[in-house]
Protein backbone atom coordinates (compact mmCIF):
# COMPACT_ATOMS: atom_id res chain seq x y z
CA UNK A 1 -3.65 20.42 7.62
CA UNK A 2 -0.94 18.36 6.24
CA UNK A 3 0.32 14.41 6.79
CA UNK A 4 3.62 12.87 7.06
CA UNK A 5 4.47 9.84 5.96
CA UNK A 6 7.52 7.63 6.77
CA UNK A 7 8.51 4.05 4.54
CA UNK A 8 10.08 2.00 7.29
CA UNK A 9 11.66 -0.23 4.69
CA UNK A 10 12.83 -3.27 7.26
CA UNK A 11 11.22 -6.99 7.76
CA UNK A 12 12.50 -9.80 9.73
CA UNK A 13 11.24 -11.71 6.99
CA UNK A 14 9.55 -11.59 3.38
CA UNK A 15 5.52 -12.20 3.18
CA UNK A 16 4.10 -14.34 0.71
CA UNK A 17 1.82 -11.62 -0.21
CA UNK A 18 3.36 -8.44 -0.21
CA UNK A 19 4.86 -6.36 -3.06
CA UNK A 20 5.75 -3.33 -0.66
CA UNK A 21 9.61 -2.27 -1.10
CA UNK A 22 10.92 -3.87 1.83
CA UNK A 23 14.06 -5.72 2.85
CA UNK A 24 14.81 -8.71 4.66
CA UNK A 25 17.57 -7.63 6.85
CA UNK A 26 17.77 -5.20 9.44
CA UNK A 27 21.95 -4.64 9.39
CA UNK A 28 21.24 -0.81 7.60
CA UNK A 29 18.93 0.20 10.13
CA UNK A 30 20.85 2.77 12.54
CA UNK A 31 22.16 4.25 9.19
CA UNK A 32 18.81 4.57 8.18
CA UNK A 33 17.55 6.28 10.80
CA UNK A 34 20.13 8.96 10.41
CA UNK A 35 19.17 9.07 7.03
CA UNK A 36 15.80 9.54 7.62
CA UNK A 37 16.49 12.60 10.46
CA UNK A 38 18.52 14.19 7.18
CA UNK A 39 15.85 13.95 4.94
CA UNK A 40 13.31 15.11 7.09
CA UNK A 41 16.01 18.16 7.68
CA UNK A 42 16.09 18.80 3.82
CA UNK A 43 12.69 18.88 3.11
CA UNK A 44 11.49 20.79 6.08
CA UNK A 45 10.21 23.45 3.41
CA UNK A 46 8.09 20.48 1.61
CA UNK A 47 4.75 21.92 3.59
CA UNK A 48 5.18 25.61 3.30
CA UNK A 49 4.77 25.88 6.90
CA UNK A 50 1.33 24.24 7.11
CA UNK A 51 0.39 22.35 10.36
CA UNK A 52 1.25 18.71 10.63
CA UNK A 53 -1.91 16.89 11.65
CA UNK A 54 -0.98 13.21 11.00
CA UNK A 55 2.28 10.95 10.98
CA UNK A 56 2.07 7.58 9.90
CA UNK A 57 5.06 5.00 10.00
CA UNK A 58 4.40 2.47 7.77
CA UNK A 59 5.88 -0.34 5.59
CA UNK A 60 8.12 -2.73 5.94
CA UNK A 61 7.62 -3.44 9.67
CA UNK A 62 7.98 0.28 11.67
CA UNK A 63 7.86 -2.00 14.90
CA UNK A 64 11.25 -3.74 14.44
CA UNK A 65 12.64 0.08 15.62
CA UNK A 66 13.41 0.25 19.24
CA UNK A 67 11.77 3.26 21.08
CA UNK A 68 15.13 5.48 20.88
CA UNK A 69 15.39 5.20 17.29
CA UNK A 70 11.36 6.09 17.12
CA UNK A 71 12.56 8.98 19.33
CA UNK A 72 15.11 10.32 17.55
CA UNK A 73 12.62 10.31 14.48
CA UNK A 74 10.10 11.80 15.73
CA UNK A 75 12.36 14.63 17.44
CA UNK A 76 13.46 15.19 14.24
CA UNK A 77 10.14 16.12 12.43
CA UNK A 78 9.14 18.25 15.54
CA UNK A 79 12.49 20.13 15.16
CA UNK A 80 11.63 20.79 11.29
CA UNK A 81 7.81 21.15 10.47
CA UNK A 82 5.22 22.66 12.69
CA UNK A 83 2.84 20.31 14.52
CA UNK A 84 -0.39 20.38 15.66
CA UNK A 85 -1.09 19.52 19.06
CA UNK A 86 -3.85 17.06 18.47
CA UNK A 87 -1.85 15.24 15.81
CA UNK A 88 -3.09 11.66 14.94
CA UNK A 89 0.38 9.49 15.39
CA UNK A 90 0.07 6.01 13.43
CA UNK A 91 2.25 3.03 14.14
CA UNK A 92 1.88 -0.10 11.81
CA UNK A 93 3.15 -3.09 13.96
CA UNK A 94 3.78 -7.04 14.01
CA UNK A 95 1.76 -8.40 17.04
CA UNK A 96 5.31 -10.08 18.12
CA UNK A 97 6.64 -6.96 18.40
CA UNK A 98 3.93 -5.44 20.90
CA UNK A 99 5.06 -6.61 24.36
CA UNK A 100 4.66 -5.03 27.55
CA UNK A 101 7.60 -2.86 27.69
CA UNK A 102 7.62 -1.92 23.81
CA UNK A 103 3.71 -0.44 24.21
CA UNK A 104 4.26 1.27 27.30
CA UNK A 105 7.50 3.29 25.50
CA UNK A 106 5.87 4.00 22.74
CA UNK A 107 2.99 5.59 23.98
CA UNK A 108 5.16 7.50 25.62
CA UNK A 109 7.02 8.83 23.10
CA UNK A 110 3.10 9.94 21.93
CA UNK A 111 2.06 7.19 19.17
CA UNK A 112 -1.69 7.07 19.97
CA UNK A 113 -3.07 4.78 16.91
CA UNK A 114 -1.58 1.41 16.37
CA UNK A 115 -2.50 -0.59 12.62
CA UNK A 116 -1.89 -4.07 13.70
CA UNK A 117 -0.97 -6.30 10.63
CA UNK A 118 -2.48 -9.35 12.09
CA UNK A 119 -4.03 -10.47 8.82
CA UNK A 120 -5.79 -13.76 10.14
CA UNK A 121 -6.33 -15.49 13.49
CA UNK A 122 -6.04 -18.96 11.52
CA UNK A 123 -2.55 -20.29 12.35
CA UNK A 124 -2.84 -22.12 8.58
CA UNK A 125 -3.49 -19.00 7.03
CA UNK A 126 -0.81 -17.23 8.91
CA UNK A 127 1.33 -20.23 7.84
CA UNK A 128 0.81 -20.08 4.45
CA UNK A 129 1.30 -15.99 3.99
CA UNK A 130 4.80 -16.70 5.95
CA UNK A 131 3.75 -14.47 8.84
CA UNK A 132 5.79 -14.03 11.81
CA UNK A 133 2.97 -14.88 14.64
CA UNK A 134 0.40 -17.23 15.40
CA UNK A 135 -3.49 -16.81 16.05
CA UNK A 136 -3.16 -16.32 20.09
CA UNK A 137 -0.04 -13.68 19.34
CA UNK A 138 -2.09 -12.01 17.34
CA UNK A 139 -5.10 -12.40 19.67
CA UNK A 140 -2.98 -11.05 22.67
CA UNK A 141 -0.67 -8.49 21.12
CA UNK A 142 -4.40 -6.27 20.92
CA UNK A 143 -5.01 -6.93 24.72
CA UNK A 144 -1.68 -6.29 25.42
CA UNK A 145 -2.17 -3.05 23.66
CA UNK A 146 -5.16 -2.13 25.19
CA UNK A 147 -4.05 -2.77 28.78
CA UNK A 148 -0.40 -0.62 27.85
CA UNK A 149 -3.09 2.61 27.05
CA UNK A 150 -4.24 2.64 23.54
CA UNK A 151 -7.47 3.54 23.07
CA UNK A 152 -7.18 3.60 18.80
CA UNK A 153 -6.56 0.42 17.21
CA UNK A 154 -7.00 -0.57 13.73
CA UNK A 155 -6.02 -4.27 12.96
CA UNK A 156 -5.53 -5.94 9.36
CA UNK A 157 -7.44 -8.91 7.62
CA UNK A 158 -7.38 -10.52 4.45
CA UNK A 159 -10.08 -12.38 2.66
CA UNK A 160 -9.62 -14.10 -0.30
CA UNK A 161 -7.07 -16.33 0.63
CA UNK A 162 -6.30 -20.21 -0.86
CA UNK A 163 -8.78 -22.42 0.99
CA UNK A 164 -10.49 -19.83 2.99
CA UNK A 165 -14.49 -21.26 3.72
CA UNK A 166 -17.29 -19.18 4.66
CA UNK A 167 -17.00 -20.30 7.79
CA UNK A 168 -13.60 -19.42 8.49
CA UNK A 169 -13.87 -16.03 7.42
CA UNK A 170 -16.72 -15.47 9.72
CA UNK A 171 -14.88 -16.61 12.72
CA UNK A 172 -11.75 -13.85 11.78
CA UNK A 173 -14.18 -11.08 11.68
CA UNK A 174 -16.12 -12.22 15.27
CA UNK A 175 -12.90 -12.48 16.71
CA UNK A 176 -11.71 -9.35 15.49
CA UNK A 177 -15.16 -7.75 17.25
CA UNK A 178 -14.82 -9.66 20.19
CA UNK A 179 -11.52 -7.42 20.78
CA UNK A 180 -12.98 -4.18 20.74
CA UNK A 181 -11.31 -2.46 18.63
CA UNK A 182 -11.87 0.95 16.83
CA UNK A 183 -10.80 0.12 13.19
CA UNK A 184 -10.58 -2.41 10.57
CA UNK A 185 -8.75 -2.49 7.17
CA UNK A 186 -9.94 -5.78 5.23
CA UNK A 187 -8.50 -6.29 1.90
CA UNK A 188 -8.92 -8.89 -0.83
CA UNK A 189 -5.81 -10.94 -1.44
CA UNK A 190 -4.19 -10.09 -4.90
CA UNK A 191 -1.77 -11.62 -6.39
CA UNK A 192 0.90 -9.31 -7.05
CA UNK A 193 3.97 -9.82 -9.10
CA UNK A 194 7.38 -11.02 -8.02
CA UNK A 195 5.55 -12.34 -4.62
CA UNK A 196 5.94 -16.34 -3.91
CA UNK A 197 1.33 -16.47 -4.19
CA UNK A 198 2.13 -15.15 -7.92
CA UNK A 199 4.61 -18.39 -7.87
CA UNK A 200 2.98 -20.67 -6.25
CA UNK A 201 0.03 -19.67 -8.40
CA UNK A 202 1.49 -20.00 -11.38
CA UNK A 203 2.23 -23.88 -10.50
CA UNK A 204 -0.88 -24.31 -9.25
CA UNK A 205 0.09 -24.98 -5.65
CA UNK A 206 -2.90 -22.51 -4.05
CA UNK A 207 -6.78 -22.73 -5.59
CA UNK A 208 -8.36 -18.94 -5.09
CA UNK A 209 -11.91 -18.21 -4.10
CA UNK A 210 -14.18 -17.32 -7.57
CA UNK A 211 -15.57 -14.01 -7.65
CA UNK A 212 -19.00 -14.94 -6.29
CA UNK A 213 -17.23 -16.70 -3.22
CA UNK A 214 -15.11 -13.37 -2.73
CA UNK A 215 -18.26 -11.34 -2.91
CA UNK A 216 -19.72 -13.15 -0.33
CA UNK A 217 -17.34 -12.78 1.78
CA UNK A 218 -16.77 -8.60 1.24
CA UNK A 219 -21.22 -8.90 2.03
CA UNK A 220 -20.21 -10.89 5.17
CA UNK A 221 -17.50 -8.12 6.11
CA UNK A 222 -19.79 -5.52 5.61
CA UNK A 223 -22.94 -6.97 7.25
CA UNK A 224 -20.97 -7.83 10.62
CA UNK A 225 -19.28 -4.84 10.93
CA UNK A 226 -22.52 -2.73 10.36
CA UNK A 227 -23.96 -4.95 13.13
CA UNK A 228 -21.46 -4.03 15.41
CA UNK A 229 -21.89 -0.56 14.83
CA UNK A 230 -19.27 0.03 12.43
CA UNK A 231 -19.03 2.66 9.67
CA UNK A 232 -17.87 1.50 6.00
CA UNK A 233 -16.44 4.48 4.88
CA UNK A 234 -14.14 3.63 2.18
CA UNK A 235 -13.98 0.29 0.34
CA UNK A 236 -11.81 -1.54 2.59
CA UNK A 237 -11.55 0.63 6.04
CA UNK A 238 -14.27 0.25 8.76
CA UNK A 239 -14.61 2.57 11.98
CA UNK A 240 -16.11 3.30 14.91
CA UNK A 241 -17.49 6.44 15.12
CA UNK A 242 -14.74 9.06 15.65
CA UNK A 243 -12.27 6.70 14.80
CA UNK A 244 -11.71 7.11 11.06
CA UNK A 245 -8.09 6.95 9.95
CA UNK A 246 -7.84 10.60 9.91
CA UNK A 247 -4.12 9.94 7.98
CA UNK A 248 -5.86 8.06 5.37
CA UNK A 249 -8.80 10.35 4.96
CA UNK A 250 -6.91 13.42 4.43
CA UNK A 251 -5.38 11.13 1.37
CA UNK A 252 -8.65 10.83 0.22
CA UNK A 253 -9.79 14.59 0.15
CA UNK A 254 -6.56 14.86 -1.36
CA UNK A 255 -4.55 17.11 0.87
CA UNK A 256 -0.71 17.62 1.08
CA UNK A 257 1.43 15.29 2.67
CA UNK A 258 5.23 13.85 2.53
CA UNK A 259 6.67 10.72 2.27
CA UNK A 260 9.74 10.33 3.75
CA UNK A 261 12.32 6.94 3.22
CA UNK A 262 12.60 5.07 0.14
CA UNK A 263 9.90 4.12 -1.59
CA UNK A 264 7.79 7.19 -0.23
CA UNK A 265 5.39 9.16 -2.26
CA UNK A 266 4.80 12.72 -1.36
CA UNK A 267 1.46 15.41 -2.99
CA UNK A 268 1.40 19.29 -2.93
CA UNK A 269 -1.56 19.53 -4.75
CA UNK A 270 -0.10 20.01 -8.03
CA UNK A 271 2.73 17.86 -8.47
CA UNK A 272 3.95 14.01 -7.16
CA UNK A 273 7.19 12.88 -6.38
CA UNK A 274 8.12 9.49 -5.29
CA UNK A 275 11.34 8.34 -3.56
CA UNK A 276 13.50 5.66 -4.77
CA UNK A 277 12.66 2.11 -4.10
CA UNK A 278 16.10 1.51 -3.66
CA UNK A 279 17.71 1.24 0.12
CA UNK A 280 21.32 1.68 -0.87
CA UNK A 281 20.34 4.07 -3.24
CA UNK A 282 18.52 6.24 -1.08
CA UNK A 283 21.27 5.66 2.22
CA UNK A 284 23.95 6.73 -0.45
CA UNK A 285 21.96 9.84 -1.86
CA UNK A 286 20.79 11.23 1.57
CA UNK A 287 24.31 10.93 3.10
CA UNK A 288 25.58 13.51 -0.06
CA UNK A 289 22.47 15.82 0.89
CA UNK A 290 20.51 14.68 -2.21
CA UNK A 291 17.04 14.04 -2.51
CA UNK A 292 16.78 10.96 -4.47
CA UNK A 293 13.17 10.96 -5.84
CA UNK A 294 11.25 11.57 -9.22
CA UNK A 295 9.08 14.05 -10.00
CA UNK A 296 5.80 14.56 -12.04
CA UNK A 297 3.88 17.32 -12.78
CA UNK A 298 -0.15 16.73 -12.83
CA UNK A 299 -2.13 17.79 -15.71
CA UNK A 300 -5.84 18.57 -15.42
CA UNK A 301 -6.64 15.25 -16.59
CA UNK A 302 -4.50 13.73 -14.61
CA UNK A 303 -5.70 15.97 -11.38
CA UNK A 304 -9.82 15.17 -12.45
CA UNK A 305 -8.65 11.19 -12.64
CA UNK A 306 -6.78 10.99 -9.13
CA UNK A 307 -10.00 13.05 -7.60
CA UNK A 308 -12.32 10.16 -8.72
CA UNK A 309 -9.98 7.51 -7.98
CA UNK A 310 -9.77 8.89 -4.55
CA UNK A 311 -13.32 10.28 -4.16
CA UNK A 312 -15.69 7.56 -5.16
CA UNK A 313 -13.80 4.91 -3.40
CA UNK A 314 -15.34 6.68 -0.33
CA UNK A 315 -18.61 7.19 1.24
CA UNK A 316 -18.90 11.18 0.68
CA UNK A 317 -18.36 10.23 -3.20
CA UNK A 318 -17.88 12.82 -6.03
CA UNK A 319 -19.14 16.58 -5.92
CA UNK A 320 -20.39 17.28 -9.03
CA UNK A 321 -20.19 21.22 -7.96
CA UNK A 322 -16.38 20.50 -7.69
CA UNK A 323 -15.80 18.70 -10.83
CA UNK A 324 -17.45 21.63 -12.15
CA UNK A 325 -15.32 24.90 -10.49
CA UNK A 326 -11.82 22.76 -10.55
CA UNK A 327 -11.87 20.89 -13.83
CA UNK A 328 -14.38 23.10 -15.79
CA UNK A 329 -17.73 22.13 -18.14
CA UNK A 330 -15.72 19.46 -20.31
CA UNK A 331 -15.08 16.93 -17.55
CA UNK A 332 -18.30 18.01 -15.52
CA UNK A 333 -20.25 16.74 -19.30
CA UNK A 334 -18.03 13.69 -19.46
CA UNK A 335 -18.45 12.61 -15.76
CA UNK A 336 -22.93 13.09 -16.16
CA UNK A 337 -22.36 10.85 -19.44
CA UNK A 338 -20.56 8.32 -18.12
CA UNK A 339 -22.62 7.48 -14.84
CA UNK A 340 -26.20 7.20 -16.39
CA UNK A 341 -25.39 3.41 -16.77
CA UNK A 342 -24.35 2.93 -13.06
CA UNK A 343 -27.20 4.77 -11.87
CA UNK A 344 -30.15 2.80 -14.10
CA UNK A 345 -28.74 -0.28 -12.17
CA UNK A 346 -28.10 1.00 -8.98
CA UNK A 347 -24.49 0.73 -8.50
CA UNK A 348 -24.35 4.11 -7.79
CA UNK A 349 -26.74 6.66 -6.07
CA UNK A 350 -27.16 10.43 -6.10
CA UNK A 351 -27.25 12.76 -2.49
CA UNK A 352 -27.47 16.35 -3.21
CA UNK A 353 -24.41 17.15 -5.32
CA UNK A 354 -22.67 14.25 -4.43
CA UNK A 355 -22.55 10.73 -6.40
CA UNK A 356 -21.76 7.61 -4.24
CA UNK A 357 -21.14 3.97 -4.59
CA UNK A 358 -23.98 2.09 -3.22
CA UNK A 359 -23.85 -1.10 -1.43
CA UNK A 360 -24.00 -3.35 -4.46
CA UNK A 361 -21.23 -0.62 -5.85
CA UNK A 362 -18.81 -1.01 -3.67
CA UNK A 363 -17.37 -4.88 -4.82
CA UNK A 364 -17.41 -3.68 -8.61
CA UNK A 365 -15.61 0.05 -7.72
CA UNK A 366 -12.65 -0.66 -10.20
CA UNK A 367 -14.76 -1.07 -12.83
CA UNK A 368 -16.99 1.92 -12.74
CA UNK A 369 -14.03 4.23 -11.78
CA UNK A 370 -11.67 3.31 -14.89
CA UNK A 371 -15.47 3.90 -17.04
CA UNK A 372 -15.21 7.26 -15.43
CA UNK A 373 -11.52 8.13 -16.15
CA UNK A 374 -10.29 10.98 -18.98
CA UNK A 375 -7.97 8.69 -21.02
């Protein structure tokens, strides 16, 4: 089972956070979407025929397209790749954007998971990250989902921020519970070049949270959404039972998918290619019947590195049997070396074949994964 992926590239607006390839401006967008119904045309034979199981629109903001243009997208990749019929459809949205009218068409046109970049309930927070809504849109736009029909809804957080208490983080994740939902991705702020945090904290303007104050806060996450009867199965996603992001997982167990739009990465198990992060670029390319990406070939090392960046950052962890029949002897003898450290001090735990991060892991993963990288 395969995954599509589409790079929506449009925003009302710039975040003060975000380093995705985006643009403020929305004047390309009908050209785009032609674009996009080409390129999903040209690469039709991407998949080799194997069944579609997920679509995900992210990037950008997905919900600043109206329902026909979602329409004539999503006609388009059911024209050209085969589909299964219990496919997972993802749409990330702005709670702005989720009114009455825009849910109920949507759902129609069969987008059954919604990832709700709501980020914070705090209005200063929201303020600060130069987010569109406020804490009651962003309280709402869930209900308002909820009563249009969704039952699968994953919202956003970030912890981490300037001037973010204990306290304050608490009350995000209890409202975020109090709402019912299925899913939550919480992620620690980073500052990320070219963004206006990285400027503003380079003059000093915004004070971040020490590492112990951070780890608190990821303990907090954890130890609330556990109580709520939440599973932490990969270092910043939390589910429900039966509610894991089955678009993201299959990322993580490393199966094929394409991206689509610029900026897109696509993986057929022995090769990436990545789109250009360039909208003019790509609009200019598509409309000659090019395909205006880059391409690189994966060596074994390379391979055995993106399995244990991908593997250990979840709960099923690394199969030593695998390492073993896919990489060969060398990397199963590097891999044994390297963890004896992590596992005399507990950050990481052995189950069977498998090797996972353990609680205290989890907050240090970076760390222990580059230790466990073929350079």
């Amino acid at each position: 089972m395969a995954g599509i992926y589409l790079h929506i590239p449009f925003c009302e607006k710039k975040c003060a956070y975000c380093d995705f390839f985006s643009v403020a401006n929305k004047q390309d967008i009908e050209q785009f979407v032609r674009a996009l119904e080409k390129e999903i045309e040209l690469r039709r034979n991407y998949l080799q025929n194997e069944t579609v199981q997920t679509i995900y629109l992210g990037g950008g903001t997905p919900s600043i397209l109206s329902p026909i243009q979602l329409d004539l997208i999503m006609n388009a990749i059911y024209r050209n790749f085969s589909v299964d019929t219990n496919i997972e459809i993802t749409l990330e949205a702005n709670p702005d954007d989720l009114n009455k009218n825009y849910l109920e068409d949507i759902l129609k046109l069969g987008v059954n998971r919604l990832s709700v970049g709501i980020q914070s309930f705090r209005d200063r927070d929201l303020k600060l990250m130069k987010r569109r809504h406020n804490g009651i849109q962003a309280y709402n736009s869930v209900l308002n989902a909820q009563n249009a029909g969704f039952g699968n809804i994953s919202i956003d957080l970030i912890y981490g921020l300037p001037d973010l208490s204990m306290k304050d983080w608490e009350k995000n994740i209890e409202r975020a519970l109090n709402l019912n939902i299925q899913h939550i991705s919480a992620y620690h702020l980073t500052i990320e070049p070219n963004t206006l945090f990285k400027k503003w904290w380079q003059q000093n303007k915004i004070t971040l949270p020490d590492d112990e104050e951070s780890l608190n806060q990821y303990i907090l996450l954890k130890d609330l959404t556990q109580k709520k009867g939440f599973l932490h199965y990969e270092i910043s996603n939390f589910a429900k039972d039966g509610f894991l992001s089955l678009h993201n997982t299959n990322y993580w167990k490393a199966k094929r998918y394409i991206g689509l739009g610029p900026s897109a990465h696509s993986y057929n198990l022995t090769s990436r290619q990545w789109n250009i992060s360039n909208l003019q670029g790509y609009l200019s390319e598509i409309s000659k019947g090019n395909l205006p990406y880059e391409i690189e070939n994966l060596t074994l090392n390379e391979k055995y590195n993106d399995y244990i960046l991908i593997s250990l950052r979840t709960m099923w962890g690394v199969d030593i049997q695998k390492i073993k029949n896919e990489f060969g002897i060398k990397y199963e003898k590097h891999f044994l070396c390297k963890i004896n450290s992590y596992l005399e001090t507990a950050l990481l735990k052995k189950s069977g074949n498998r090797f996972i991060l353990s609680e205290n892991g989890w907050f240090v993963s970076d760390k222990i994964i580059s230790d466990l990288l073929v350079i």
